[in-house]
Protein backbone atom coordinates (compact mmCIF):
# COMPACT_ATOMS: atom_id res chain seq x y z
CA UNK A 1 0.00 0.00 0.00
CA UNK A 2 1.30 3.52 -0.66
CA UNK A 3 2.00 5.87 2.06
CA UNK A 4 0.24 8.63 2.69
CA UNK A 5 1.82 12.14 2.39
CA UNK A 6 2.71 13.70 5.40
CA UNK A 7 0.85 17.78 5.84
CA UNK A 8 3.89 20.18 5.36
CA UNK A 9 4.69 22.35 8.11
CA UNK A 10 5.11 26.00 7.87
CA UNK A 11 8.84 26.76 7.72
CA UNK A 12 8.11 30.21 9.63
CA UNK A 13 6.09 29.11 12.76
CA UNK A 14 5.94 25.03 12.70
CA UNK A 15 2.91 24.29 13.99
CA UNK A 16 0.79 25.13 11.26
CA UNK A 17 -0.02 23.61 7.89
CA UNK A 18 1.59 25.34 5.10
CA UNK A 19 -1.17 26.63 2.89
CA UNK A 20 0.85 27.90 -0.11
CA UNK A 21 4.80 28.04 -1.83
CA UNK A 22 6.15 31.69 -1.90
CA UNK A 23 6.54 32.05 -5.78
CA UNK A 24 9.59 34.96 -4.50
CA UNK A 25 11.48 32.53 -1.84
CA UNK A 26 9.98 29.14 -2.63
CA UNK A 27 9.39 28.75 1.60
CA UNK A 28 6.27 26.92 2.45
CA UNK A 29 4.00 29.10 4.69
CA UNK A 30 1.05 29.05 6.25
CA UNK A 31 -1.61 31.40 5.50
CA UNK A 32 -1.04 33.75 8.63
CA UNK A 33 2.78 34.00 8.17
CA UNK A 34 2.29 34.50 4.52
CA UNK A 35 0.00 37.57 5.31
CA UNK A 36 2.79 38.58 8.17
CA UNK A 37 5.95 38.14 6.03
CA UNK A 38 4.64 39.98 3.22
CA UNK A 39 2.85 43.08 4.80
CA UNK A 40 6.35 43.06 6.73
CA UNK A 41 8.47 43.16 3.47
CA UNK A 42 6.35 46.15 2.13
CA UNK A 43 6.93 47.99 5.69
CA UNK A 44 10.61 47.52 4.99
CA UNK A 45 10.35 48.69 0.98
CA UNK A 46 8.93 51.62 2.93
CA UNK A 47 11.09 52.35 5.76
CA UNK A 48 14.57 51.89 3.87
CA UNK A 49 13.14 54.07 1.01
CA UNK A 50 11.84 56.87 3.13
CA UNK A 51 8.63 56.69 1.07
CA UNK A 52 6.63 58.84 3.71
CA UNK A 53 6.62 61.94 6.41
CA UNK A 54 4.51 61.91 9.54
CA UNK A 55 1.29 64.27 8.50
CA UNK A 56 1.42 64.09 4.79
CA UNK A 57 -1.58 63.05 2.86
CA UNK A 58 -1.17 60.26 0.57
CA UNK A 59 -3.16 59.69 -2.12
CA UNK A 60 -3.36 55.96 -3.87
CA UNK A 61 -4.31 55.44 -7.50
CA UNK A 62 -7.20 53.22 -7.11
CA UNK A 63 -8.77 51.16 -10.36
CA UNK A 64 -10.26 48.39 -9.03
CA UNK A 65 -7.83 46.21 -9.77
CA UNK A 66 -5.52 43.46 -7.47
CA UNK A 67 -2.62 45.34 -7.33
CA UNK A 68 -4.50 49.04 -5.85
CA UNK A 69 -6.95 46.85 -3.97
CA UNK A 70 -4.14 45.18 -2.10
CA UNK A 71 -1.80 48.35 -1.74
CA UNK A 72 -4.73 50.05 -0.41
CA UNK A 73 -5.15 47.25 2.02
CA UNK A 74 -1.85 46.90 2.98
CA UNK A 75 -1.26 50.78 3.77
CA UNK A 76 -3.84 51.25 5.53
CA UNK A 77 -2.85 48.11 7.58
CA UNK A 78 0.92 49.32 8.13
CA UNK A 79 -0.14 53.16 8.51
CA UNK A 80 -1.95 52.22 11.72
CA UNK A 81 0.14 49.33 12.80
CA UNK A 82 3.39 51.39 12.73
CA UNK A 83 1.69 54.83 13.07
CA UNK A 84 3.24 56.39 9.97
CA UNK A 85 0.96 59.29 10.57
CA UNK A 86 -0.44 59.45 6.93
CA UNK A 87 -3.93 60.83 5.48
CA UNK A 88 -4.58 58.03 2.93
CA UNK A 89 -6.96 59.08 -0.12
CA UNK A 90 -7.93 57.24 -3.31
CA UNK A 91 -7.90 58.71 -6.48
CA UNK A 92 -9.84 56.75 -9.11
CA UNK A 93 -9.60 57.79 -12.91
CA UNK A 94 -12.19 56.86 -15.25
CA UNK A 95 -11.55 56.71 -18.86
CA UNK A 96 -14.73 56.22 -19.98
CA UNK A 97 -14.77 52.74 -21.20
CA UNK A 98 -17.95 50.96 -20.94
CA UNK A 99 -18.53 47.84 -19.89
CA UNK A 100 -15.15 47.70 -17.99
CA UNK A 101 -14.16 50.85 -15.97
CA UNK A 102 -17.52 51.65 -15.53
CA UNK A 103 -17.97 48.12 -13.59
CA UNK A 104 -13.93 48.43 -11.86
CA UNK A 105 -15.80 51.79 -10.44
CA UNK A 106 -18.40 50.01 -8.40
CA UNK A 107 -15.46 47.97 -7.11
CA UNK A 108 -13.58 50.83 -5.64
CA UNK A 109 -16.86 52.28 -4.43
CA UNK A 110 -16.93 49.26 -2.19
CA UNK A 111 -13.22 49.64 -1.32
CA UNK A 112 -13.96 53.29 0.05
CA UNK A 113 -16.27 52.17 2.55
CA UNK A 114 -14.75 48.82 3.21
CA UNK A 115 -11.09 50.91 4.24
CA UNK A 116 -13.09 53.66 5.69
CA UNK A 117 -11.34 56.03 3.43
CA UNK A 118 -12.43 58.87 0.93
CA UNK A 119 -12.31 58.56 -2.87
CA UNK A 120 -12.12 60.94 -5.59
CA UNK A 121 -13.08 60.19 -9.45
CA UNK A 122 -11.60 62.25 -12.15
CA UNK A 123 -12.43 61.37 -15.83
CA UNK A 124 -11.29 62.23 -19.25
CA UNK A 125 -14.75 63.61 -20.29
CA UNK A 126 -14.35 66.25 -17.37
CA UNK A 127 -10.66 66.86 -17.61
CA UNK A 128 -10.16 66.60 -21.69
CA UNK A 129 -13.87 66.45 -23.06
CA UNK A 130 -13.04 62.89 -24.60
CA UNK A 131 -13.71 59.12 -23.63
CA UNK A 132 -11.38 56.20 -24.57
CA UNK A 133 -14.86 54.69 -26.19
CA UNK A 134 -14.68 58.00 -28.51
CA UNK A 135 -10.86 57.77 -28.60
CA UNK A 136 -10.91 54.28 -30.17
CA UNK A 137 -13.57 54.57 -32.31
CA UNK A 138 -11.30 57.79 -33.69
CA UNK A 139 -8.12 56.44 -33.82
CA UNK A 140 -8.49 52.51 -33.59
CA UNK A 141 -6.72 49.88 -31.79
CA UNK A 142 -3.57 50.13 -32.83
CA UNK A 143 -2.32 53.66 -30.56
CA UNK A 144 -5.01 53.57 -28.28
CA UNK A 145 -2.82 52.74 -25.54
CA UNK A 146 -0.59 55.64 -26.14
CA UNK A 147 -3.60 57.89 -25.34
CA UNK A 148 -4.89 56.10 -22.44
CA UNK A 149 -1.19 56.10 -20.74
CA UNK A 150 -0.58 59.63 -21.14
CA UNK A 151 -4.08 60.79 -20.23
CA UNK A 152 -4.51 58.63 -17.38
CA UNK A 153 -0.85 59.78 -15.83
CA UNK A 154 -1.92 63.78 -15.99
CA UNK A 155 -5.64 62.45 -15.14
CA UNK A 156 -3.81 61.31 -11.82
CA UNK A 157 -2.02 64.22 -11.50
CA UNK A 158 -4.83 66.44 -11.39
CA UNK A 159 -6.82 64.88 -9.49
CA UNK A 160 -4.43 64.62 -6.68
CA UNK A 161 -3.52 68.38 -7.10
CA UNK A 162 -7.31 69.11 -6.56
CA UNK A 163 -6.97 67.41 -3.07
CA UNK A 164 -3.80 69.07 -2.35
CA UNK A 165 -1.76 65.95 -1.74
CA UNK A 166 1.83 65.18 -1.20
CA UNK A 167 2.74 62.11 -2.77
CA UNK A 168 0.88 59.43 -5.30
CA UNK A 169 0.94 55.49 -4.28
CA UNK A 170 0.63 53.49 -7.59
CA UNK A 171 0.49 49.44 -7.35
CA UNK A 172 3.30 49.00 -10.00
CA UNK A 173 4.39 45.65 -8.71
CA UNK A 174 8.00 43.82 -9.45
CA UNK A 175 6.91 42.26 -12.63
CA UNK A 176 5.28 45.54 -13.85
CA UNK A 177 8.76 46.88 -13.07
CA UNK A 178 10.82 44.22 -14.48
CA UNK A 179 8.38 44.59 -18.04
CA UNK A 180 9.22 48.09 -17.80
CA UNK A 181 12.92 47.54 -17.70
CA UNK A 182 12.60 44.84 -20.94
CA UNK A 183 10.78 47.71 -22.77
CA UNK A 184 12.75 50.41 -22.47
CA UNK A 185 15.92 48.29 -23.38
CA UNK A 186 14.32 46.93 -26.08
CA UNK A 187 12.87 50.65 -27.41
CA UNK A 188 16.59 51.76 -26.38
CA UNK A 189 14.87 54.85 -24.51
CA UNK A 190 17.61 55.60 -22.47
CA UNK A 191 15.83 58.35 -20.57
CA UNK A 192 13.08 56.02 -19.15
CA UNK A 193 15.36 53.38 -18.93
CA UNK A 194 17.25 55.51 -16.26
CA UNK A 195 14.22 55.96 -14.34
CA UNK A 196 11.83 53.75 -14.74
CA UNK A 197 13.27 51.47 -11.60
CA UNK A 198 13.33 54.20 -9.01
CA UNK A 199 10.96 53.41 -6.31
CA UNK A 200 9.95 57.34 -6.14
CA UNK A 201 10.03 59.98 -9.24
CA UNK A 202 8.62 63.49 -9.95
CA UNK A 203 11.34 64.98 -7.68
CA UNK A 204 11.41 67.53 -11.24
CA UNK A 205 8.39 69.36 -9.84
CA UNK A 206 5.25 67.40 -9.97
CA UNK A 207 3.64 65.55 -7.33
CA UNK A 208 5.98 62.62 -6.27
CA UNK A 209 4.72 59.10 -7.32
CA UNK A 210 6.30 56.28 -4.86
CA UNK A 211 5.73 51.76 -5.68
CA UNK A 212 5.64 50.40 -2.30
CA UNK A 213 5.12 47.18 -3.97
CA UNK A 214 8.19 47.74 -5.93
CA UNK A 215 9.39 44.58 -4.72
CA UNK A 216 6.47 41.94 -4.65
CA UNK A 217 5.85 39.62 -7.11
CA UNK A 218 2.79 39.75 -9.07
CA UNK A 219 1.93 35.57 -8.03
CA UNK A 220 2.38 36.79 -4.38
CA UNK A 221 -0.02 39.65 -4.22
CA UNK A 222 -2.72 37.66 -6.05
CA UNK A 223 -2.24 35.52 -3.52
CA UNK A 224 -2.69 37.49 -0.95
CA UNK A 225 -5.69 39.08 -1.92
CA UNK A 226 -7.03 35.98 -2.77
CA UNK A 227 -6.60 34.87 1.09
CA UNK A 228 -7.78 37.43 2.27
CA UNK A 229 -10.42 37.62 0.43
CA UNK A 230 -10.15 41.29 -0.60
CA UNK A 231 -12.99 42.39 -3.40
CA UNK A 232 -11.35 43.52 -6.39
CA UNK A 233 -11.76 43.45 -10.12
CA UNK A 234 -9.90 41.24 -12.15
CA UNK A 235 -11.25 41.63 -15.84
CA UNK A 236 -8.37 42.66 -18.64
CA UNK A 237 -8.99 45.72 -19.82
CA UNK A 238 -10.92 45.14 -23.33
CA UNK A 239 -8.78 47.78 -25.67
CA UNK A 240 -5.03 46.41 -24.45
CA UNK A 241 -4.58 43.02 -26.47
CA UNK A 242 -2.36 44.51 -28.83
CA UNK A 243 -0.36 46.67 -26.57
CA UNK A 244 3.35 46.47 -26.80
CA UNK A 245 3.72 45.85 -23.06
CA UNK A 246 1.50 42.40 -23.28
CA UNK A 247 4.61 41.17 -25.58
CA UNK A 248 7.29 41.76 -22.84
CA UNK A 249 4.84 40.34 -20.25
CA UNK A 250 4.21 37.51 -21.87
CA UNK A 251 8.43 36.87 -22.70
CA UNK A 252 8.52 37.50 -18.60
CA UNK A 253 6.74 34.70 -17.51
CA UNK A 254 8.93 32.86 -19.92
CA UNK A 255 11.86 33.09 -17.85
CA UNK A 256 10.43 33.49 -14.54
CA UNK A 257 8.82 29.41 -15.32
CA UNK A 258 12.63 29.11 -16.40
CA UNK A 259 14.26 30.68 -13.51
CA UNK A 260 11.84 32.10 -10.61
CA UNK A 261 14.41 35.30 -9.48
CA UNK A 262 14.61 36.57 -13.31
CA UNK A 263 12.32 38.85 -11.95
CA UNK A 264 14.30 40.42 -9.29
CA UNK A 265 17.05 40.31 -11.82
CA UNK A 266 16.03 41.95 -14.43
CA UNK A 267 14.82 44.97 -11.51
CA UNK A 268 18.50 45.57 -9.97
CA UNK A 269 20.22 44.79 -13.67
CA UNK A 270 18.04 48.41 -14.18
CA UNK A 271 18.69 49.69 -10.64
CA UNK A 272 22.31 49.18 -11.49
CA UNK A 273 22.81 50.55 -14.94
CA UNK A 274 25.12 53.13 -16.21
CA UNK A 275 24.85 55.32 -18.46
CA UNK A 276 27.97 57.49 -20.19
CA UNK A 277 28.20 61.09 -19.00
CA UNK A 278 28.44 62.13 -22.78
CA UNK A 279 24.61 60.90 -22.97
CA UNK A 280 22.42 63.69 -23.62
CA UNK A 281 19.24 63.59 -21.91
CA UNK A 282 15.77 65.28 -22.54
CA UNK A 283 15.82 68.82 -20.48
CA UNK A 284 12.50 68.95 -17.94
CA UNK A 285 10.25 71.77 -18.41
CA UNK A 286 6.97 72.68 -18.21
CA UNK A 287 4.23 72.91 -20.95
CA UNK A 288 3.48 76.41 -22.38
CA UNK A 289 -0.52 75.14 -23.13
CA UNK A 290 -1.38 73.92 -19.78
CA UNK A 291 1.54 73.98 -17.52
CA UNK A 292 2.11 70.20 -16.61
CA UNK A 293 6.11 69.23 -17.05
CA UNK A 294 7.62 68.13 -20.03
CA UNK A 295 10.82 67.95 -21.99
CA UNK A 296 8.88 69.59 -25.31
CA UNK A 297 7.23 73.22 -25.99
CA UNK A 298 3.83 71.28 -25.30
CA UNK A 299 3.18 68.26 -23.29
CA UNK A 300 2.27 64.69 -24.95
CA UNK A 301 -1.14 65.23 -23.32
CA UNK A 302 -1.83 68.85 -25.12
CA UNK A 303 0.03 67.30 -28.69
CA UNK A 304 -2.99 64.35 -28.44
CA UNK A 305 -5.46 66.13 -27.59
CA UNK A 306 -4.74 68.82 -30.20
CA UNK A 307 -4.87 66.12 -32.83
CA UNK A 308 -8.20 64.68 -31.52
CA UNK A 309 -9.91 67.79 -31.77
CA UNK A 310 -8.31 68.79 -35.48
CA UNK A 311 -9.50 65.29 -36.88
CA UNK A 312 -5.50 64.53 -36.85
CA UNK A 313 -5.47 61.57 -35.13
CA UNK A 314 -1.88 60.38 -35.93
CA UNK A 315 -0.46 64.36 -34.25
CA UNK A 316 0.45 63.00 -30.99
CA UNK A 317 1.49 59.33 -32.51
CA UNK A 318 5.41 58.50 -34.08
CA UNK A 319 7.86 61.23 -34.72
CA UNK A 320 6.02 64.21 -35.52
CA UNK A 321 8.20 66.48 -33.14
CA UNK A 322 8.70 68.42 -36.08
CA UNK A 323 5.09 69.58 -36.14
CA UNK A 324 5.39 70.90 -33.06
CA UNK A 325 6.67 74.06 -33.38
CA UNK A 326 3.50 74.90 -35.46
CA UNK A 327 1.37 74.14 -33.23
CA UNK A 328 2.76 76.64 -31.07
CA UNK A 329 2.74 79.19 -33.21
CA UNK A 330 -0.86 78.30 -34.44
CA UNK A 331 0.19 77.86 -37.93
CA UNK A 332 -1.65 75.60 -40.16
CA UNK A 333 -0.17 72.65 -41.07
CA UNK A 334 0.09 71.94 -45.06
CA UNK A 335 -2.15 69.81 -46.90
CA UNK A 336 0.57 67.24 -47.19
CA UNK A 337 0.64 67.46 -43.65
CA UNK A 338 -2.89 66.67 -42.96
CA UNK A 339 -3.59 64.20 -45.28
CA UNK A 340 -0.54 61.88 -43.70
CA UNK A 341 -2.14 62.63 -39.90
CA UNK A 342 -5.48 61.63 -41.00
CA UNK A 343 -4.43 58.01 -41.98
CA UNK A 344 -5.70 55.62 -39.35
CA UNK A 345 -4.92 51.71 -39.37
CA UNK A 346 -8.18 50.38 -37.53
């Protein structure tokens, strides 16, 4: 007759059943030191950063989502176990995409009064009198992502400059990281490539955005939300299937299946990068339209949005820096011009 298996132990306490394998360390834990070990790794992401000051207000982009829903969670958790003193606020942004932001709302709607903490919605129609659902049906699925990344960023922004905060929480997690790093190498954008592993940017003027879940692992906080049973909103969003991002995802998991610390590789590989003094790198400035920071006369933000409302969908899309200069100036653009912005590929 064959034996049968012996419960494994939790290697943190011993006296309870393990309920899961750590995807980051590969320990077998139970569900209670699970919770403890990871809440206590994002307490020490946020002490040895100095993400927070006693007294600020703190405002966390909330979609919905696993990665907000568990941030928020987690903060609010830590910010009274450790009394870090904060005002915690989410800041929701809706794009206007039916049938799935609409629905992630009534998720963070719950969240507010589950975490006993105020929201505030900002959307596109409000801030730039356009919806992603008019957006795509404009400019198709190829770019659409470009809009919705810049929009939602400055959508953010604004909103937490309305509530007078003084820093931004997003849930970018270490896989979300470790994409971004593959990307940017990939694009060779040196620029972002420089910053895009810092856990806290916007030191340049704008509000400062800081990941404490920099360093925990996608696997790891679906499992934790999923133990604790935290209400979130897990549907894809349904105008992303062809973003470039989904590629370097997808070549991710690839060699984290391969090799389970690629991910925490490919993070301090960027952490650790140098890049030649000689290097020259995009000046930060500020927007002459509407005042929000960028290296260029106008902001990425103002340069779509000014080809929206001309019927030029392609403006804000490729290398049309030379355009840009026009548009500041107001001149009209030639027919030549025109007729090569107009061209959509649905």
């Amino acid at each position: 007759m064959r034996s049968a298996r012996m419960p494994v132990k939790c290697s943190s306490c011993d006296a309870q059943r393990a309920a899961l394998r750590r995807p980051k360390t590969g320990h077998s834990v139970c569900k209670e030191c699970f919770f403890h070990a990871f809440e206590e790794e994002v307490h020490h992401t946020i002490v040895s950063a100095k993400l927070f000051q006693p007294g600020e207000k703190v405002g966390i982009g909330a979609s919905g989502g696993k990665d907000s829903t568990v941030l928020a969670h987690v903060l609010k958790v830590l910010n009274e176990r450790y009394h870090y003193g904060l005002e915690l606020i989410l800041i929701s942004v809706d794009e206007g995409i039916s049938g799935y932001r609409d629905d992630s709302l009534e998720t963070v709607k719950r969240n507010q009064q589950q975490y006993e903490l105020p929201l505030k919605i900002v959307s596109y129609q409000e801030l730039y009198g356009w919806t992603m659902d008019q957006i795509v049906k404009t400019v198709g699925l190829k770019n659409n992502c470009t809009f919705c990344g810049v929009f939602r960023r400055q959508a953010l922004d604004r909103g937490a400059m309305m509530l007078g905060v003084n820093k931004i929480c997003t849930g970018h997690n270490a896989d979300d990281i470790a994409e971004t790093v593959l990307m940017n190498f990939l694009r060779g954008d040196i620029a972002r490539l420089r910053r895009c592993t810092a856990i806290t940017t916007g030191s340049e003027g704008a509000i400062p955005r800081c990941k404490p879940l920099k360093y925990a692992y996608e696997k790891e906080i679906v499992l934790y939300a999923y133990f604790k049973k935290l209400d979130y909103f897990s549907t894809e969003c349904i105008y992303s299937p062809n973003a470039y991002r989904g590629h370097a995802r997808a070549f991710l998991k690839d060699l984290e299946a391969l090799r389970p610390s690629a991910i925490m590789d490919i993070i301090h590989s960027g952490e650790n990068l140098s890049v030649k003094e000689d290097v020259r790198m995009p000046v930060q400035g500020t927007c002459t339209r509407c005042g929000y920071i960028s290296s260029q006369g106008l902001c990425k933000a103002c340069v779509l949005l000014e080809g929206l409302n001309r019927g030029l969908p392609k403006l804000g899309i490729g290398k049309h820096h030379k355009l840009h200069h026009k548009l500041l100036a107001q001149e009209p653009l030639s027919e030549a011009e025109t007729r090569k912005l107009k061209v959509v590929d649905f």
